[in-house]
Protein backbone atom coordinates (compact mmCIF):
# COMPACT_ATOMS: atom_id res chain seq x y z
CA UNK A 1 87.17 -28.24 37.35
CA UNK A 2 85.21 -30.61 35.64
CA UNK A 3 82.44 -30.62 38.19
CA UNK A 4 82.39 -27.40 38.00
CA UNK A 5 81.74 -27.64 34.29
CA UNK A 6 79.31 -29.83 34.45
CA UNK A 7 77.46 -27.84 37.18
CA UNK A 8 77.52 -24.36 34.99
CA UNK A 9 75.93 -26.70 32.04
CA UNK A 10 73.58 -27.56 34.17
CA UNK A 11 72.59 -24.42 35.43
CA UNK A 12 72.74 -23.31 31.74
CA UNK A 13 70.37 -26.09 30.37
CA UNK A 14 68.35 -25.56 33.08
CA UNK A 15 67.88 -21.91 32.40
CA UNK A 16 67.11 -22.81 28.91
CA UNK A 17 64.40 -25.04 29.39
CA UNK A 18 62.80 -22.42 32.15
CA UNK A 19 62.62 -20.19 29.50
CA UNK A 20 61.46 -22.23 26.65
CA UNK A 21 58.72 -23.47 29.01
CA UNK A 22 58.00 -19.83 29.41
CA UNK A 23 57.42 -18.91 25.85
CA UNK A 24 55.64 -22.08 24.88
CA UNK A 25 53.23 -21.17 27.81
CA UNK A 26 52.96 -17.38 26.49
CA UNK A 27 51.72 -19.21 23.31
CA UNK A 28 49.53 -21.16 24.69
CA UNK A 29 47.74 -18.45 26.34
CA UNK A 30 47.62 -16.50 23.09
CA UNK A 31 45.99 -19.29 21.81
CA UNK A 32 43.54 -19.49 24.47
CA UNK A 33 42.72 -15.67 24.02
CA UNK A 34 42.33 -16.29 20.74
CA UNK A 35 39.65 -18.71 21.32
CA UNK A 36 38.01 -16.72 23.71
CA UNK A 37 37.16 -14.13 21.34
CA UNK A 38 36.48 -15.91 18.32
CA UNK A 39 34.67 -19.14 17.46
CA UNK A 40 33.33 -20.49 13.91
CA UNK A 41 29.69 -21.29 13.58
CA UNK A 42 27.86 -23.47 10.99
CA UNK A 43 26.37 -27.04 10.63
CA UNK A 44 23.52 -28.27 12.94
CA UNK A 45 22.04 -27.68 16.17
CA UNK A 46 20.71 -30.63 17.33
CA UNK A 47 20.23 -29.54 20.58
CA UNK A 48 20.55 -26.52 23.10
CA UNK A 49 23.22 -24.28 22.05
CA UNK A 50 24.08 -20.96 24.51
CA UNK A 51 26.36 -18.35 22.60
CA UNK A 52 28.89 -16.87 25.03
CA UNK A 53 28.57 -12.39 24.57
CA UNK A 54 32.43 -12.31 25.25
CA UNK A 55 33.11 -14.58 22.13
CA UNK A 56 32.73 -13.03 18.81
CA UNK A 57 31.49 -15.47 16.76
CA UNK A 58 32.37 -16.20 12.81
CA UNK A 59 29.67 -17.16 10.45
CA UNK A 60 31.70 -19.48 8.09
CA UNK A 61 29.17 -21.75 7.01
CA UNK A 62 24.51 -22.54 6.73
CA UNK A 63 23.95 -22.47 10.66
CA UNK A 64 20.80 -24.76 10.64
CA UNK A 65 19.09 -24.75 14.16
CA UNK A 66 17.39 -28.46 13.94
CA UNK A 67 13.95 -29.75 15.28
CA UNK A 68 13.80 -29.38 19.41
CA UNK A 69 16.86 -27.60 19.30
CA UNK A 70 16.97 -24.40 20.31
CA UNK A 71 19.62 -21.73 19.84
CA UNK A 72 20.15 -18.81 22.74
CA UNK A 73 22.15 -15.48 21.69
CA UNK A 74 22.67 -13.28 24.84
CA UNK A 75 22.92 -9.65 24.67
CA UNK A 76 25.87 -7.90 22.98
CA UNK A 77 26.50 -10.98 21.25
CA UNK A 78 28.26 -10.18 17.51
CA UNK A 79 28.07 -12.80 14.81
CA UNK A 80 30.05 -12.31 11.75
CA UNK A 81 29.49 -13.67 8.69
CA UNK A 82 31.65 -14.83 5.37
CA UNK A 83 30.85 -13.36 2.33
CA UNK A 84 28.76 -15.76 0.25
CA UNK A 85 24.87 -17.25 -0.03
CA UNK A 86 25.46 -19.86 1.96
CA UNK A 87 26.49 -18.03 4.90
CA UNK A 88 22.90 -17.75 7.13
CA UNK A 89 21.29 -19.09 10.06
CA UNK A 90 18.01 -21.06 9.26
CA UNK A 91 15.62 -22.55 12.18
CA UNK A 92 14.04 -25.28 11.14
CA UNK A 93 10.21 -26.57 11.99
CA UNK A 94 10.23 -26.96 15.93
CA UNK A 95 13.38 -25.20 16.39
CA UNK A 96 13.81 -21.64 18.64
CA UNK A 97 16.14 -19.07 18.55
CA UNK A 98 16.01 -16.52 21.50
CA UNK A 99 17.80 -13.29 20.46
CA UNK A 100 17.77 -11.66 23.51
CA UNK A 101 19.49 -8.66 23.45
CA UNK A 102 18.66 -5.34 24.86
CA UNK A 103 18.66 -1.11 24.36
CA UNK A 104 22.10 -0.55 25.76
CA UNK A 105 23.70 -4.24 24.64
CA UNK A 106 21.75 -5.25 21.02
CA UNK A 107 22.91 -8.27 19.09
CA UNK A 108 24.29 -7.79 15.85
CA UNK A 109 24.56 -10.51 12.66
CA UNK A 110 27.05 -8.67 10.50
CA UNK A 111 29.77 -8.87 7.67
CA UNK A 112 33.03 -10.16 8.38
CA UNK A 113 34.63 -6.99 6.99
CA UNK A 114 34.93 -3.73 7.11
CA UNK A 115 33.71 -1.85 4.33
CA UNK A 116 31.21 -4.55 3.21
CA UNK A 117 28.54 -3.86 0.84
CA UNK A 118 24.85 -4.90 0.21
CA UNK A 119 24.83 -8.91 -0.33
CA UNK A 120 27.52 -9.81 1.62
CA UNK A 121 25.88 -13.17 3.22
CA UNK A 122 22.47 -14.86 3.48
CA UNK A 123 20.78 -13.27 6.59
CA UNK A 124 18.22 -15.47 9.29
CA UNK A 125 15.39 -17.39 8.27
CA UNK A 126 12.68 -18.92 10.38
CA UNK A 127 10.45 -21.71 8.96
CA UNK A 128 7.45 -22.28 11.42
CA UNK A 129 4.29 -24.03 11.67
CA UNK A 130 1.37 -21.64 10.94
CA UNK A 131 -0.57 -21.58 8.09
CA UNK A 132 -0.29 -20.62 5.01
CA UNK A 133 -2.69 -19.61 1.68
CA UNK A 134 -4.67 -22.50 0.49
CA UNK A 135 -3.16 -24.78 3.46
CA UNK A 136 -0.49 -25.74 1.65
CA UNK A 137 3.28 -26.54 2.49
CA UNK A 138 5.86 -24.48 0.91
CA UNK A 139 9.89 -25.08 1.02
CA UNK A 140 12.96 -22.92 0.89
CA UNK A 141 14.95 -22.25 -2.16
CA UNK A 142 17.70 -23.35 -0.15
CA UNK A 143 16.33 -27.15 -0.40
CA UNK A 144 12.98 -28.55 -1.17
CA UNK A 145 13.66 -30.03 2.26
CA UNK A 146 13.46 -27.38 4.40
CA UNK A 147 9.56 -26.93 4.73
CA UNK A 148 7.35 -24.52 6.65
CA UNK A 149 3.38 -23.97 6.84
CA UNK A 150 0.75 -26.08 8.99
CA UNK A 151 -2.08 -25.41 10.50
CA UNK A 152 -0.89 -24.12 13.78
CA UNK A 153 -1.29 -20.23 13.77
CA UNK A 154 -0.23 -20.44 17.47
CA UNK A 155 3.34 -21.69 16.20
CA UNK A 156 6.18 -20.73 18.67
CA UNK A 157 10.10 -20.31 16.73
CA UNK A 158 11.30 -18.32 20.02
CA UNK A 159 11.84 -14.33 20.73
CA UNK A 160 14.02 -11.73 19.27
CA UNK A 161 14.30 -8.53 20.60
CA UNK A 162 17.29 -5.92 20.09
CA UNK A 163 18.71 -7.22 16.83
CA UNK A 164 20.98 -5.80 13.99
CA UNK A 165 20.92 -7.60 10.83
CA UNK A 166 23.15 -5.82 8.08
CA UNK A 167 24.79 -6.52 4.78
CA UNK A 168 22.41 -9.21 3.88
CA UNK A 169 20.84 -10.67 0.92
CA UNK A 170 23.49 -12.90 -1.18
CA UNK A 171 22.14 -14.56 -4.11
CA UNK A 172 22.82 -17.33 -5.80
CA UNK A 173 21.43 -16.17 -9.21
CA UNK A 174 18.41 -12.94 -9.73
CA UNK A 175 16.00 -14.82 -8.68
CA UNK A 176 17.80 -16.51 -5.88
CA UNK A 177 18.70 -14.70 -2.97
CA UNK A 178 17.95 -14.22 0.47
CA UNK A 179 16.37 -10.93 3.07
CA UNK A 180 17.42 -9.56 5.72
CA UNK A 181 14.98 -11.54 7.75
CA UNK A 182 12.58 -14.24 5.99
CA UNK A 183 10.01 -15.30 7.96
CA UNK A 184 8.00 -18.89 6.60
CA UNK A 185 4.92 -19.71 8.13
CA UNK A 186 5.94 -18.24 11.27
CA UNK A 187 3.53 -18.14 14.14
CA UNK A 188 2.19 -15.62 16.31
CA UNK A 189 3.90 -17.25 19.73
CA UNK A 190 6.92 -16.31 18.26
CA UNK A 191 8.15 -12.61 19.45
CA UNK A 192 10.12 -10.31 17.26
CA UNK A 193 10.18 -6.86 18.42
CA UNK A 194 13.21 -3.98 18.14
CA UNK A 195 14.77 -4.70 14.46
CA UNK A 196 17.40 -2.65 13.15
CA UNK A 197 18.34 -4.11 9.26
CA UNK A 198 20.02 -1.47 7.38
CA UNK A 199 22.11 -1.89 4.06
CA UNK A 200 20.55 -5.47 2.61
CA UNK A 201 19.99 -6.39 -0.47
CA UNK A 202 16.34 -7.90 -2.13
CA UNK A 203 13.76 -7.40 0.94
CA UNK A 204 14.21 -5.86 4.28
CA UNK A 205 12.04 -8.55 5.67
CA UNK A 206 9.11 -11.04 3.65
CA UNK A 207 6.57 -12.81 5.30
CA UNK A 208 5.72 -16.00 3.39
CA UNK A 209 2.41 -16.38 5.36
CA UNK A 210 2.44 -17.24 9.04
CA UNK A 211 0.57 -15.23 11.39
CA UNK A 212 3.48 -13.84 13.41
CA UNK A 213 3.14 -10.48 14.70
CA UNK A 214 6.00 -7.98 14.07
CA UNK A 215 6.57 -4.54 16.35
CA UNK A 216 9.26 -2.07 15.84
CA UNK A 217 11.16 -2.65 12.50
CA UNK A 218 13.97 -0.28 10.87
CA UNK A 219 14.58 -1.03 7.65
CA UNK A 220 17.21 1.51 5.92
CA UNK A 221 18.58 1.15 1.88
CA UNK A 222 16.90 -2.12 1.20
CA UNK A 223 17.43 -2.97 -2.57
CA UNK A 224 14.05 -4.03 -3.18
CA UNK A 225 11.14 -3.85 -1.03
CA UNK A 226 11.19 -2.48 2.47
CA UNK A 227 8.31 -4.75 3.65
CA UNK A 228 7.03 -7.10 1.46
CA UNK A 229 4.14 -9.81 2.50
CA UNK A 230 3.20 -12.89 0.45
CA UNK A 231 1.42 -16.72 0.54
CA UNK A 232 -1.21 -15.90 2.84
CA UNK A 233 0.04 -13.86 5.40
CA UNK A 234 -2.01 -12.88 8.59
CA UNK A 235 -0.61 -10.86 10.92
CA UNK A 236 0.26 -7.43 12.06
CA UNK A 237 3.15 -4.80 11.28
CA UNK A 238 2.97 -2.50 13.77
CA UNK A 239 5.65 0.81 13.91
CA UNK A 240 7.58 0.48 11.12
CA UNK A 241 10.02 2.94 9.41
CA UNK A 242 11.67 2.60 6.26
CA UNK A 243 14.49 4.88 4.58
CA UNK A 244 15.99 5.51 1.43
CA UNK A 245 19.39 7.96 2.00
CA UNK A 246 20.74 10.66 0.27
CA UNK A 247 22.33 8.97 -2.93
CA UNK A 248 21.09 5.60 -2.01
CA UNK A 249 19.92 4.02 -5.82
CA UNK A 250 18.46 0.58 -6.31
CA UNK A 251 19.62 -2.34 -8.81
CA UNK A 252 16.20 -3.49 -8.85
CA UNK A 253 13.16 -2.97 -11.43
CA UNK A 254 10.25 -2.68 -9.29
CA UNK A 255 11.77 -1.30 -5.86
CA UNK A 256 8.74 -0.40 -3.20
CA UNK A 257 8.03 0.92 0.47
CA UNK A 258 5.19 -2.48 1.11
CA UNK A 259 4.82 -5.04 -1.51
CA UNK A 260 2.08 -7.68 -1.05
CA UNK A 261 0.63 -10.65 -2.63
CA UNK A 262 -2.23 -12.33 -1.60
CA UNK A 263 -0.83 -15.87 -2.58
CA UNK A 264 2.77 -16.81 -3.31
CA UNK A 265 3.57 -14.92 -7.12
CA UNK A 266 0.54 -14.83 -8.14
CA UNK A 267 0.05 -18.25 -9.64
CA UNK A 268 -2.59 -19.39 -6.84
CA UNK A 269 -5.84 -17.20 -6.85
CA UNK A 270 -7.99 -19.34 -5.94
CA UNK A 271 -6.62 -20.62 -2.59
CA UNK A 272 -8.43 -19.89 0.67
CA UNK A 273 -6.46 -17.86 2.97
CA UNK A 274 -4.88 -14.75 0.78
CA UNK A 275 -2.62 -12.48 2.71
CA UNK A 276 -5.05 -10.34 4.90
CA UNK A 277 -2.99 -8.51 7.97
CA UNK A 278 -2.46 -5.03 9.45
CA UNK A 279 -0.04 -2.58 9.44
CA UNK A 280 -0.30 0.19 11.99
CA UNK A 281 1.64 3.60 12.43
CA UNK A 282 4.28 3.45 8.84
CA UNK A 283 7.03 5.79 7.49
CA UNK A 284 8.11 5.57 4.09
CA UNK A 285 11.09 8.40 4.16
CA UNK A 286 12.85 8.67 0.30
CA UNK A 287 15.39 11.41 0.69
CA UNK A 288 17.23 12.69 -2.76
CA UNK A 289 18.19 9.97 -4.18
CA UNK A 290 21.18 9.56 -6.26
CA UNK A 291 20.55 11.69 -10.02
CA UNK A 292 17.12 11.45 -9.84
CA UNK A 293 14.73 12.45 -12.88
CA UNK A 294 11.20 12.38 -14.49
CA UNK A 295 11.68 8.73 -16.50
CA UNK A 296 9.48 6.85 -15.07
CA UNK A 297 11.03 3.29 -17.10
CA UNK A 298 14.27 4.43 -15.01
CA UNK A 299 13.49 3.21 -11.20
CA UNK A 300 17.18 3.28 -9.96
CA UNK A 301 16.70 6.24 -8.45
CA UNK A 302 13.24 6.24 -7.52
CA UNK A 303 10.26 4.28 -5.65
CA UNK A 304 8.11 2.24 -8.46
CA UNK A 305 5.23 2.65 -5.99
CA UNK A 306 4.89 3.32 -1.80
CA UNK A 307 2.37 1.03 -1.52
CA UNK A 308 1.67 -2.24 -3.91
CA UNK A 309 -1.07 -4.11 -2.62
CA UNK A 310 -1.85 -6.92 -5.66
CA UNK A 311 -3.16 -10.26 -6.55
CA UNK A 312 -5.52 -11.04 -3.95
CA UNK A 313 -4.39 -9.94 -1.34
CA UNK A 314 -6.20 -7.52 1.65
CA UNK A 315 -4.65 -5.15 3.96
CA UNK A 316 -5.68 -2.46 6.52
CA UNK A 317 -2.96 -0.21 6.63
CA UNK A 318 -3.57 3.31 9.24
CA UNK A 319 -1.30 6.00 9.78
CA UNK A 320 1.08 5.86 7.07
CA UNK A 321 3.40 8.54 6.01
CA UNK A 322 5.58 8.86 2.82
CA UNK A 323 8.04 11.77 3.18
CA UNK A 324 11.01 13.20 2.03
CA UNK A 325 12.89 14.66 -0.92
CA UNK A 326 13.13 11.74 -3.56
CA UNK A 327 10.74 10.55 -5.92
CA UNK A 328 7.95 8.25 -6.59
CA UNK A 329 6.36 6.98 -9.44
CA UNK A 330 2.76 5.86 -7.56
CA UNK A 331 1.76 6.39 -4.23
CA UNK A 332 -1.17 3.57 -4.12
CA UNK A 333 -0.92 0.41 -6.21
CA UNK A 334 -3.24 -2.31 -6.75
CA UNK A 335 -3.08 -2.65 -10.45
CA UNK A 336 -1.01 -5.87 -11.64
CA UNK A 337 -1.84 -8.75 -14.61
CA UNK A 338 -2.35 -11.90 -12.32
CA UNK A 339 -4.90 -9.82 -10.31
CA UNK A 340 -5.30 -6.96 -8.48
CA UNK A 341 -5.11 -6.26 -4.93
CA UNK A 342 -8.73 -6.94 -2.41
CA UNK A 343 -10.88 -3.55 -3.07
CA UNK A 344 -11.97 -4.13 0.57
CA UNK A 345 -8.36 -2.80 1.76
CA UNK A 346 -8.41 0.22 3.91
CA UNK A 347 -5.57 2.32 3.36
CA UNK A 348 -5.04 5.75 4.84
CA UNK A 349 -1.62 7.46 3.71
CA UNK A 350 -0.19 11.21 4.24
CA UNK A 351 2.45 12.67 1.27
CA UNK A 352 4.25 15.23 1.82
CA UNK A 353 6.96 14.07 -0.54
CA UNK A 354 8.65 17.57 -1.86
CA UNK A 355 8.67 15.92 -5.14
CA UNK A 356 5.24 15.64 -7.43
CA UNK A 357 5.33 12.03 -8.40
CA UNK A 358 5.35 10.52 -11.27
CA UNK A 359 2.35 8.46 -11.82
CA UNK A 360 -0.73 8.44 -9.88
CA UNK A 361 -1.95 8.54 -6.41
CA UNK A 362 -4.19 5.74 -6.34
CA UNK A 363 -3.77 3.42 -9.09
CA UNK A 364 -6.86 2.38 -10.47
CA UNK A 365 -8.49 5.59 -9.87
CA UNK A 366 -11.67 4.12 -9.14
CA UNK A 367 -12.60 0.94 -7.26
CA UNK A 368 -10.83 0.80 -4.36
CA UNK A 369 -13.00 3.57 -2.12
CA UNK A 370 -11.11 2.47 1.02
CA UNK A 371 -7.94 4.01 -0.04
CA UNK A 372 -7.29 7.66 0.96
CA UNK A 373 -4.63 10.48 0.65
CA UNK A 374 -4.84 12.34 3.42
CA UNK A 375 -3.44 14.80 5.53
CA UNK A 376 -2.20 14.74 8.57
CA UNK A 377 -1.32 11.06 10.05
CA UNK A 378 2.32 11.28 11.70
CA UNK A 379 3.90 7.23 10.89
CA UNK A 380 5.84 5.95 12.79
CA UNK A 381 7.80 7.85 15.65
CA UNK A 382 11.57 7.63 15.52
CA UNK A 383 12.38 7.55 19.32
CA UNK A 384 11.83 3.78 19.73
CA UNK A 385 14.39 3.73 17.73
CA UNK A 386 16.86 5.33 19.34
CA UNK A 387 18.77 2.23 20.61
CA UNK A 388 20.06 1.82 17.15
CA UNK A 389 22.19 4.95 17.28
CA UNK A 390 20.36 6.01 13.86
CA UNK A 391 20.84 9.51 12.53
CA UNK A 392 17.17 10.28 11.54
């Protein structure tokens, strides 16, 4: 009898570790699911770094892609950022980042909730090597460390093609905060093509000089300026398409379709090497915007001007289109008090805003004979845009 006591036991501890052995192993491979679909990013890259597509990564932290490093997103890829301004990705001088998503399977850099408004975290930032106005070197607000501008226009940061950037723009005070996507002294062997950046807040994208060329660029209820150029940029925008929605209304003063400045706010007019680029085949569509009316000193719920081309600097800008059902207060800017814009500029530009604006079409009436409202250019066409599953 006792044997036989000690045998059930047995078979009864036995059974119990079995079991425990299975349940700690069923935990284990939750954990390992877990960690297949989620993984924190920040801190440095110091070398080559391959994101996995299956893993959806969480911003938590400055992701800071270092010098000869080089940081590889793969198609379908989702990054998720924490709320805050020092959630972003920066590449540094000689770093890369290939975003190399596609049509069907597009990366996206996103909030990490649901719901999440305008200013949620930083966005991406590339600081290359090209030059910039009056050959200087110019650093980040983020740290006087973080330089960009050379004298290599050829500068290569990487590719990125097929990329959603959304919910950017945190600041750290008003006049520190971030775009959607900053480009500094970027250089025109680096590729960016097929950019979707809806709901950010301060710029949709700003070139701080460079010479990179941009191609296919949806920008949709940026706070501030769709497009805005500055320090000596010297490239070319080309199909570009920028949206205010119905109710959309700005927190900012001076909210416009392109702003640019020859050199970097004004305070340099004398350097060599203003912004001088191209933009080719622009839409500018302001639907009714939220309560809108004639005051012009109230620009929450209209554009201060389409186009603001200012202090120095020189643009060609051909087959451009403002349209829609909201309301601007100028069409064509180059008026401002630390200079006005080149008078060489060519700018051709079709309204057909439902809406008489505000101010004027071409502001100063006289001295810039290279600026036209016309009829009949188309902007940019909406179906290479498509991949973005926009609503136009």
């Amino acid at each position: 009898m006792i044997h036989l006591k000690t045998l059930n036991y047995n078979k009864i501890t036995g059974l119990l570790i079995f079991s425990l052995l299975i349940i700690a192993s069923c935990k284990i491979d939750d954990i390992e699911e877990q960690n297949t679909t989620n993984s924190e990013l920040s801190g440095s890259i110091s070398s080559a770094k391959i994101l996995d597509a299956s893993i959806t990564y969480n911003l938590t932290g400055p992701l800071i892609i270092e010098d000869g490093a080089s940081l590889t997103i793969p198609a379908g890829t989702t990054i998720k950022a924490k709320k805050g301004f020092n959630s972003y990705i920066l590449v540094l001088q000689g770093g890369k980042i290939h975003v190399n998503g596609s049509a069907d399977k597009p990366v996206r850099m996103t909030a990490d909730i649901e719901h999440a408004e305008a200013g949620h975290w930083g966005g991406l930032i590339i600081n290359g090597k090209a030059p910039l106005s009056g050959g200087t070197i110019g650093s980040t607000e983020i740290s006087s460390a973080h330089q960009y501008g050379g004298t290599n226009p050829n500068d290569n940061s990487g590719s990125i093609t097929y990329l959603i950037i959304e919910y950017s723009g945190a600041r750290s005070s008003a006049d520190v905060e971030h775009n959607g996507l900053t480009l500094n002294g970027v250089g025109n062997g680096t590729v960016i093509e097929n950019i979707f950046i809806p709901n950010g807040s301060d710029d949709g994208v700003e070139f701080f000089g460079g010479t990179v060329n941009v191609k296919n660029l949806l920008v949709v209820n940026s706070d501030d300026d769709m497009f805005d150029f500055t320090q000596g940029y010297s490239g070319t925008l080309e199909n570009a398409y920028g949206i205010w929605e119905n109710g959309y209304s700005s927190t900012e003063s001076d909210p416009r379709g392109i702003e640019a400045d020859g050199n970097l706010d004004g305070n340099f007019p004398t350097h060599t090497g203003q912004s001088n680029f191209q933009v080719k085949n622009i839409t500018f569509d302001l639907r009714l915007l939220k309560s809108a009316d004639n005051d012009v000193s109230n620009v929450t719920d209209k554009m201060q001007d389409v186009i603001k081309i200012r202090r120095g600097a020189k643009v060609t800008i051909s087959n451009a289109l403002v349209k829609g059902s909201g309301t601007a207060i100028d069409l064509i800017d180059f008026s401002d008090g630390k200079g006005t814009g080149d008078n060489s500029s060519v700018i051709s530009l079709t309204n057909t805003l439902t809406n008489n604006i505000l101010g004027k079409e071409i502001n100063p009436t006289t001295g810039f004979p290279n600026a036209q409202i016309k009829s009949g250019n188309t902007g940019c066409p909406t179906s290479i845009f498509a991949w973005t599953k926009y609503n136009f």
